[in-house]
PDB file of N, CA and C in Angstrom:
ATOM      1  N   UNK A   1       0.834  -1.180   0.000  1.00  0.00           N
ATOM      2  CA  UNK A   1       0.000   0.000   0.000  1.00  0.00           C
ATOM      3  C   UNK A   1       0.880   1.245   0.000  1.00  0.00           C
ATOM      4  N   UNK A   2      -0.040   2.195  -0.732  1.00  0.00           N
ATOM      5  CA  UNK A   2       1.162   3.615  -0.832  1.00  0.00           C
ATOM      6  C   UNK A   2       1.374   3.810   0.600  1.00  0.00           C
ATOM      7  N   UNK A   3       2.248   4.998   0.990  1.00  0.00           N
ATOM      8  CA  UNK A   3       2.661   5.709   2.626  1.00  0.00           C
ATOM      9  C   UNK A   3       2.256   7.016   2.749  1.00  0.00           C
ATOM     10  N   UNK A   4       1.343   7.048   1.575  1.00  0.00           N
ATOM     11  CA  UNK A   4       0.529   8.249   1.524  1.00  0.00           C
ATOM     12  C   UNK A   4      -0.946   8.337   1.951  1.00  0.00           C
ATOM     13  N   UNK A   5      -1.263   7.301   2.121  1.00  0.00           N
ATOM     14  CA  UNK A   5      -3.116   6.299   2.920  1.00  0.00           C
ATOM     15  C   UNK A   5      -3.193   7.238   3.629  1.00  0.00           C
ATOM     16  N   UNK A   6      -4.468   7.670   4.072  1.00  0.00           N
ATOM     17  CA  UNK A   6      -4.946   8.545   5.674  1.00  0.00           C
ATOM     18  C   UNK A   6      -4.936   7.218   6.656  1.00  0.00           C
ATOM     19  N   UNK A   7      -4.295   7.557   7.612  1.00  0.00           N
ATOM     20  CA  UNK A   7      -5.245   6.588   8.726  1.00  0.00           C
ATOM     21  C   UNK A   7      -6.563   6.446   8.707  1.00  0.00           C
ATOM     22  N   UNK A   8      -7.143   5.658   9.483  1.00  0.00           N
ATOM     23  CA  UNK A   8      -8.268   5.745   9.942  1.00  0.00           C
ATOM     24  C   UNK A   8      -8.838   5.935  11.379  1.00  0.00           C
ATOM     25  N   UNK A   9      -9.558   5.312  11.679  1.00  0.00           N
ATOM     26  CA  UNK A   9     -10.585   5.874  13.415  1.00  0.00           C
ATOM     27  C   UNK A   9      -9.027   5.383  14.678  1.00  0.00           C
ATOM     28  N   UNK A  10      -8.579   4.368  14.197  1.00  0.00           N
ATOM     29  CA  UNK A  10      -7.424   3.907  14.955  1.00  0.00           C
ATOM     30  C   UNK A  10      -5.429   4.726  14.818  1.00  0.00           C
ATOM     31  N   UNK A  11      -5.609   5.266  14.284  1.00  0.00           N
ATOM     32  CA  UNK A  11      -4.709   5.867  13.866  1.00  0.00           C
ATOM     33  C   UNK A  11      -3.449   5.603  13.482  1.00  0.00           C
ATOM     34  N   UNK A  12      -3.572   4.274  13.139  1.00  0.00           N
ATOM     35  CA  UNK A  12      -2.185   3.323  12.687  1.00  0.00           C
ATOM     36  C   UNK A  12      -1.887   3.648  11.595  1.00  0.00           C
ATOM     37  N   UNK A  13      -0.462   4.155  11.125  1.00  0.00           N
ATOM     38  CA  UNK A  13       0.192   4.875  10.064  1.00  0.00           C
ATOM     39  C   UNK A  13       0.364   3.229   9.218  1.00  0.00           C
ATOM     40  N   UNK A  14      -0.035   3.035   7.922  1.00  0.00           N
ATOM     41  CA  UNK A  14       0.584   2.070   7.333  1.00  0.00           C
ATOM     42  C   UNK A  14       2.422   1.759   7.169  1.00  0.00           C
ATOM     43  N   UNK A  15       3.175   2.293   7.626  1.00  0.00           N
ATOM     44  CA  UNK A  15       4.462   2.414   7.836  1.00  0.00           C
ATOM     45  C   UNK A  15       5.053   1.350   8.919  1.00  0.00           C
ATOM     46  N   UNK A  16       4.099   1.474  10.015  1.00  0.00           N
ATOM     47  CA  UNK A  16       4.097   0.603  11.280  1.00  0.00           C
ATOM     48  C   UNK A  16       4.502  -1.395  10.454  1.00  0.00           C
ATOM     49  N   UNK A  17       3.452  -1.472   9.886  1.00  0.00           N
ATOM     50  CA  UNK A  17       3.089  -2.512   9.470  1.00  0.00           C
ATOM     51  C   UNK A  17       4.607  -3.000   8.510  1.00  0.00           C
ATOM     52  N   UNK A  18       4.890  -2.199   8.016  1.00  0.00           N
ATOM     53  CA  UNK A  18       6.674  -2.569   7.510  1.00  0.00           C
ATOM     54  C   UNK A  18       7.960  -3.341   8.454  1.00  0.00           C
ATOM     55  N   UNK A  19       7.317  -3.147   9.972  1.00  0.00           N
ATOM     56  CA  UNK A  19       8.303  -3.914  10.834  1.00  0.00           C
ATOM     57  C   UNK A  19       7.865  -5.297  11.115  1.00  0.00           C
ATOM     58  N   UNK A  20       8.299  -5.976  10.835  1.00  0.00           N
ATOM     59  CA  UNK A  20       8.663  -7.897  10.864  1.00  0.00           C
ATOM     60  C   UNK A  20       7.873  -8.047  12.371  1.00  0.00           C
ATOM     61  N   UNK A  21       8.558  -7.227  13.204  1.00  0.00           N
ATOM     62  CA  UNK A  21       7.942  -7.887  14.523  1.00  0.00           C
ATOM     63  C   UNK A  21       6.056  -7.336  14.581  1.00  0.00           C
ATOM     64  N   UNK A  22       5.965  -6.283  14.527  1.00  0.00           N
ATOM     65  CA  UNK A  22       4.383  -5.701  14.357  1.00  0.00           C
ATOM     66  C   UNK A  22       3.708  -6.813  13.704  1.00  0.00           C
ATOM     67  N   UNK A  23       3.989  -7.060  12.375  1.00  0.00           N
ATOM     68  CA  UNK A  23       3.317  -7.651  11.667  1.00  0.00           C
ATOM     69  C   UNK A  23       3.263  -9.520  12.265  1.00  0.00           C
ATOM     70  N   UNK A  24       3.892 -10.009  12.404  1.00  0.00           N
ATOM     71  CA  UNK A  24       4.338 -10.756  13.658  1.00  0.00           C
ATOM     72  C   UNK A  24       3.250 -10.794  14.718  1.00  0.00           C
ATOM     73  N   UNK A  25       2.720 -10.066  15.179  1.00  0.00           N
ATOM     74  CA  UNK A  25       1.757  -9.768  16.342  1.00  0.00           C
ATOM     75  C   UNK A  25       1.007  -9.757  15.721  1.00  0.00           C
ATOM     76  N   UNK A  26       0.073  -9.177  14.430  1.00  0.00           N
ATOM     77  CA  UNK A  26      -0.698  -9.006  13.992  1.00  0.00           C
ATOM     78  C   UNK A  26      -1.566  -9.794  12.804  1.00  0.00           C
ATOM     79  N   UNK A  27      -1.121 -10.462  12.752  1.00  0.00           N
ATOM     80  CA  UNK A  27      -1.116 -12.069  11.329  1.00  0.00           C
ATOM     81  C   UNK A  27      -1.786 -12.872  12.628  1.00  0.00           C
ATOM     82  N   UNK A  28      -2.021 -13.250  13.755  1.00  0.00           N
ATOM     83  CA  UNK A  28      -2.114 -14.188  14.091  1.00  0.00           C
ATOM     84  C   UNK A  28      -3.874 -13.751  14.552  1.00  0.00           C
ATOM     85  N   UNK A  29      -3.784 -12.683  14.940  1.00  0.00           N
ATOM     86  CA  UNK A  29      -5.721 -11.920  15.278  1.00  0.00           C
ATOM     87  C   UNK A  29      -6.322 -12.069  13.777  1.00  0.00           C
ATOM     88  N   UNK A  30      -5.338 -11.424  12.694  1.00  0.00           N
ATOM     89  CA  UNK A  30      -6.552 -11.103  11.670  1.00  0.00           C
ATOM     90  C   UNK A  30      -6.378 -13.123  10.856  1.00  0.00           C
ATOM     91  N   UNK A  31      -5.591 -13.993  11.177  1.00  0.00           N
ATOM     92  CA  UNK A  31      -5.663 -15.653  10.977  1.00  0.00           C
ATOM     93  C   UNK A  31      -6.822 -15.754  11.746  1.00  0.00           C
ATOM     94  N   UNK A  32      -6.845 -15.661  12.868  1.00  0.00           N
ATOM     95  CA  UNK A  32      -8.067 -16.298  13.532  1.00  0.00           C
ATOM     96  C   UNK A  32      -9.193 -15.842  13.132  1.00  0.00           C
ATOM     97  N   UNK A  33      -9.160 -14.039  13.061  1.00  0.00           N
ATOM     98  CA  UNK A  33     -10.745 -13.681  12.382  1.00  0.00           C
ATOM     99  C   UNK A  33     -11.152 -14.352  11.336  1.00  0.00           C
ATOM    100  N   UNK A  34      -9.661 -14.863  10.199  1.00  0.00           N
ATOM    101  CA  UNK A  34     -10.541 -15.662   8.836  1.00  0.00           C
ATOM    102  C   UNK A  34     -11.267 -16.798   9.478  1.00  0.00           C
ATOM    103  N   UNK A  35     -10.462 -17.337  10.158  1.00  0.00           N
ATOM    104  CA  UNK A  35     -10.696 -18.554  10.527  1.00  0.00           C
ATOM    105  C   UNK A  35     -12.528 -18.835  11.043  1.00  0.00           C
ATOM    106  N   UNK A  36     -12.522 -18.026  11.771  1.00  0.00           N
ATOM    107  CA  UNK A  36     -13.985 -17.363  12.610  1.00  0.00           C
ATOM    108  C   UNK A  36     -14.764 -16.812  12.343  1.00  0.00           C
ATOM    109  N   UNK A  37     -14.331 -16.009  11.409  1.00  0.00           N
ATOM    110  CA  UNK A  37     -15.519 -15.438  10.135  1.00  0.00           C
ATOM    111  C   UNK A  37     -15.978 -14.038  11.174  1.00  0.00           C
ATOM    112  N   UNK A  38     -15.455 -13.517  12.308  1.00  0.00           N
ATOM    113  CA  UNK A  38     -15.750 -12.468  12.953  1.00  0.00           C
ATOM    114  C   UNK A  38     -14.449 -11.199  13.530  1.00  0.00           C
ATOM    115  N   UNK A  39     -14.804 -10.189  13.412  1.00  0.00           N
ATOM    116  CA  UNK A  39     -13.510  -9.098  13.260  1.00  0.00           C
ATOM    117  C   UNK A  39     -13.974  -8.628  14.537  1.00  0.00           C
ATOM    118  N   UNK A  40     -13.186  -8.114  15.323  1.00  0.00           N
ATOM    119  CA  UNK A  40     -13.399  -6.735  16.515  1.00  0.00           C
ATOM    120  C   UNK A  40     -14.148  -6.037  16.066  1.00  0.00           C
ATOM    121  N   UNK A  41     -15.345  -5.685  16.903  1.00  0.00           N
ATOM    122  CA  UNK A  41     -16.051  -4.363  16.422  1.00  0.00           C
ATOM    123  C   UNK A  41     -14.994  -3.370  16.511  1.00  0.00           C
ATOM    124  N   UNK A  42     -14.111  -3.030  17.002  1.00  0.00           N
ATOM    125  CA  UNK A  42     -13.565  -1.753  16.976  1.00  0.00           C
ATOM    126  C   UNK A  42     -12.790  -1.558  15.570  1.00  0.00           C
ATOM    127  N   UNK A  43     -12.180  -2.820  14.825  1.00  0.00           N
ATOM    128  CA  UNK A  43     -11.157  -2.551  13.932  1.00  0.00           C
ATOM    129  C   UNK A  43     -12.394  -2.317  12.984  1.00  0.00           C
ATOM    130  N   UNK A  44     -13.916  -2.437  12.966  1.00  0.00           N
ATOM    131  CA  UNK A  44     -14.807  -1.956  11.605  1.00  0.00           C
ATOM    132  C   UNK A  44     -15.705  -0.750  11.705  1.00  0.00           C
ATOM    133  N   UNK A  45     -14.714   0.302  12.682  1.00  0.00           N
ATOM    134  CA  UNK A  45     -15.692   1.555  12.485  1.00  0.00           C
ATOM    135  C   UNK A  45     -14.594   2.319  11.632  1.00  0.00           C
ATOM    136  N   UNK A  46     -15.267   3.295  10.943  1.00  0.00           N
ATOM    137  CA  UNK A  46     -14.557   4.259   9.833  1.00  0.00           C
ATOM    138  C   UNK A  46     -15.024   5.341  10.323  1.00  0.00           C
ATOM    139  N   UNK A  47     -13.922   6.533   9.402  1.00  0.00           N
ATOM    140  CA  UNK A  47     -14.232   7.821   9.905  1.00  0.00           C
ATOM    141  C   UNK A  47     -14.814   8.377   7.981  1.00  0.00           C
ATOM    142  N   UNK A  48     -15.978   8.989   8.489  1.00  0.00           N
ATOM    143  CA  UNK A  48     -16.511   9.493   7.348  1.00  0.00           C
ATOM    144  C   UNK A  48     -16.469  10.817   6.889  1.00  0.00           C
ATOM    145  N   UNK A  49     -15.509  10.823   5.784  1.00  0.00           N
ATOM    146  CA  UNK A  49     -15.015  12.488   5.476  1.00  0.00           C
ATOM    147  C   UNK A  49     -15.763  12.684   4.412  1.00  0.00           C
ATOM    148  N   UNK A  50     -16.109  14.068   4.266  1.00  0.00           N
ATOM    149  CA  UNK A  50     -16.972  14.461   2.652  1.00  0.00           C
ATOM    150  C   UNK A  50     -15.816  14.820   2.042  1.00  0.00           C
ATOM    151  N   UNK A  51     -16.214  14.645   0.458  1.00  0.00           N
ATOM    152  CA  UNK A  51     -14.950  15.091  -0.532  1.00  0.00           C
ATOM    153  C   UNK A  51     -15.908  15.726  -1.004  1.00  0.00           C
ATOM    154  N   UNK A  52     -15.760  17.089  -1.467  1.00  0.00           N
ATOM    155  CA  UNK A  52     -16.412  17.931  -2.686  1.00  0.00           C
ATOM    156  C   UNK A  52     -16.258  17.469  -4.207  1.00  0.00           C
ATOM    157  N   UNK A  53     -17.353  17.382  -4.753  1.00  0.00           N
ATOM    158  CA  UNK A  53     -17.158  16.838  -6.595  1.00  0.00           C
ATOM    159  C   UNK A  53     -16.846  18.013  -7.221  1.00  0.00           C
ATOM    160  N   UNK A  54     -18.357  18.493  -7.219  1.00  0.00           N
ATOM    161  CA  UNK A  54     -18.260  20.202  -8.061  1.00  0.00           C
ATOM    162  C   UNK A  54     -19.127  20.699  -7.863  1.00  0.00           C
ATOM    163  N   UNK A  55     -19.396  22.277  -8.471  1.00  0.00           N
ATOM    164  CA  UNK A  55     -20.736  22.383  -8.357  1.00  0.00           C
ATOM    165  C   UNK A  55     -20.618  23.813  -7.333  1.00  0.00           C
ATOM    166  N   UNK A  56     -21.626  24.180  -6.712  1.00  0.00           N
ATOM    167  CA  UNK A  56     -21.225  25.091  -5.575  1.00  0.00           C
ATOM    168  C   UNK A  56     -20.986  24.418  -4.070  1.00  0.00           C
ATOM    169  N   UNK A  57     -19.965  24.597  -3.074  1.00  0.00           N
ATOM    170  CA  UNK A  57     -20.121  24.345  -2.301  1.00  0.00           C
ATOM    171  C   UNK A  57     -20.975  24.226  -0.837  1.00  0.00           C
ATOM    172  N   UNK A  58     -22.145  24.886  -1.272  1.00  0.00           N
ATOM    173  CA  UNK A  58     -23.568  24.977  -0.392  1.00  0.00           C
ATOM    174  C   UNK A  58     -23.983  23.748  -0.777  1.00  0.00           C
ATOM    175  N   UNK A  59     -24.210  23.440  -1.757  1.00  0.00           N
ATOM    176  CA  UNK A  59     -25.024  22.077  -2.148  1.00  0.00           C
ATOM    177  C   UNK A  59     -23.962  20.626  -1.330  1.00  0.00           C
ATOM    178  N   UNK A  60     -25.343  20.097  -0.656  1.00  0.00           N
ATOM    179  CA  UNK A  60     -24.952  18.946   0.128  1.00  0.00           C
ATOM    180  C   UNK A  60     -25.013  17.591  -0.806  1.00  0.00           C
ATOM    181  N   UNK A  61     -25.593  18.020  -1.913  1.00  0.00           N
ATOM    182  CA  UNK A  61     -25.258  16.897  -3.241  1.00  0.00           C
ATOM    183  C   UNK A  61     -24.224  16.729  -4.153  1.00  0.00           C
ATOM    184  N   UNK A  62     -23.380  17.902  -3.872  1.00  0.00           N
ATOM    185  CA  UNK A  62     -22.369  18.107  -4.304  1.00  0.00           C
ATOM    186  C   UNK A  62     -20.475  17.502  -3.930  1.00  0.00           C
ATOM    187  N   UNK A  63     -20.934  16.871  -2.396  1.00  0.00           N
ATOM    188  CA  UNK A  63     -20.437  15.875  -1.916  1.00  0.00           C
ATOM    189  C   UNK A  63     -20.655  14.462  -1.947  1.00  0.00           C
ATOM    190  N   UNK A  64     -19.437  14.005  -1.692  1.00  0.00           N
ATOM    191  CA  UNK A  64     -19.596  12.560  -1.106  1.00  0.00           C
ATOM    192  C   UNK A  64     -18.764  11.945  -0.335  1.00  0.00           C
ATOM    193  N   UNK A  65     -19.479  10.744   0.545  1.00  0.00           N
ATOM    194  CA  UNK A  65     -19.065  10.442   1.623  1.00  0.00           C
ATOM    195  C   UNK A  65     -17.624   9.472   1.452  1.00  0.00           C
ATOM    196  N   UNK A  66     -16.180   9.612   1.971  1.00  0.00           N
ATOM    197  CA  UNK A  66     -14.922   8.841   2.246  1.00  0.00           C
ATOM    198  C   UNK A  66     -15.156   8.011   3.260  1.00  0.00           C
ATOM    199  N   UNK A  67     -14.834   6.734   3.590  1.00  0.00           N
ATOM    200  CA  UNK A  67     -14.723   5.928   4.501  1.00  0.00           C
ATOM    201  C   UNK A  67     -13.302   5.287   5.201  1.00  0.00           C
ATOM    202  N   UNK A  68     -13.043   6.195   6.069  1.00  0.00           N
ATOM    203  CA  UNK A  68     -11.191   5.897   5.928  1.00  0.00           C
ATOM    204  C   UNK A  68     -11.283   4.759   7.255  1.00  0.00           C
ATOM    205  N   UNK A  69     -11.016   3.347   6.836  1.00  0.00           N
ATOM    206  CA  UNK A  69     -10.930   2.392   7.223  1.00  0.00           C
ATOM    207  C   UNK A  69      -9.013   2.038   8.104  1.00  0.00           C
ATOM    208  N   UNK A  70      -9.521   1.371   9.033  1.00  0.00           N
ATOM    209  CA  UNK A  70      -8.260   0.992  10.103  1.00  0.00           C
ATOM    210  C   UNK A  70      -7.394   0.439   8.879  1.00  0.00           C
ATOM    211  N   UNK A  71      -6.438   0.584   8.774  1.00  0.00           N
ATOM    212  CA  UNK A  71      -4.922  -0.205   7.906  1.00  0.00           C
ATOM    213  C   UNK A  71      -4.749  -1.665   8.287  1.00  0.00           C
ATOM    214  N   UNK A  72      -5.300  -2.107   9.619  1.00  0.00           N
ATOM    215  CA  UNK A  72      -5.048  -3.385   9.501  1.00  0.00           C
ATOM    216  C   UNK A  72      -6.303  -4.014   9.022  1.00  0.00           C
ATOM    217  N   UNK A  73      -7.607  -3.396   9.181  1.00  0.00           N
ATOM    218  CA  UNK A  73      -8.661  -4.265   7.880  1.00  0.00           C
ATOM    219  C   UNK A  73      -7.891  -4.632   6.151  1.00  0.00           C
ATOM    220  N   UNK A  74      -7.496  -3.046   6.210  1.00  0.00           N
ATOM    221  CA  UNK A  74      -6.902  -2.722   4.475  1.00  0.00           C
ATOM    222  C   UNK A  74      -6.105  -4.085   4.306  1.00  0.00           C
TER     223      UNK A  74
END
């Protein structure tokens, strides 16, 4: 993944995930979630940003909604 990603609600920089040992710790929760077919509620909340399309910026149709998801779902 680029090193340019936003975080998400958890604030884990995708950069983290480049160290052997992190990732190490972290392969073995998201193994079991496959395994289990169930994730932490906490790692599946997102933070919802509007992006402007075009148009005038008063218009609330003129947005749309971003979903910036935790890096270790990604």
């Amino acid at each position: 993944m680029s090193n340019h990603k936003s975080t998400g609600p958890d604030k884990i920089h995708i950069e983290i995930f480049r160290c052997p040992d992190v990732l190490n710790a972290v392969l073995p929760i998201l193994n079991q979630a496959l395994i289990t077919g169930h994730l932490p509620d906490e790692i599946l909340h997102a933070t919802l940003v509007p992006l402007f399309k075009k148009g005038s910026v008063d218009e609330t149709g003129n947005y749309r909604g971003i979903s910036l998801l935790s890096n270790v779902v990604k």
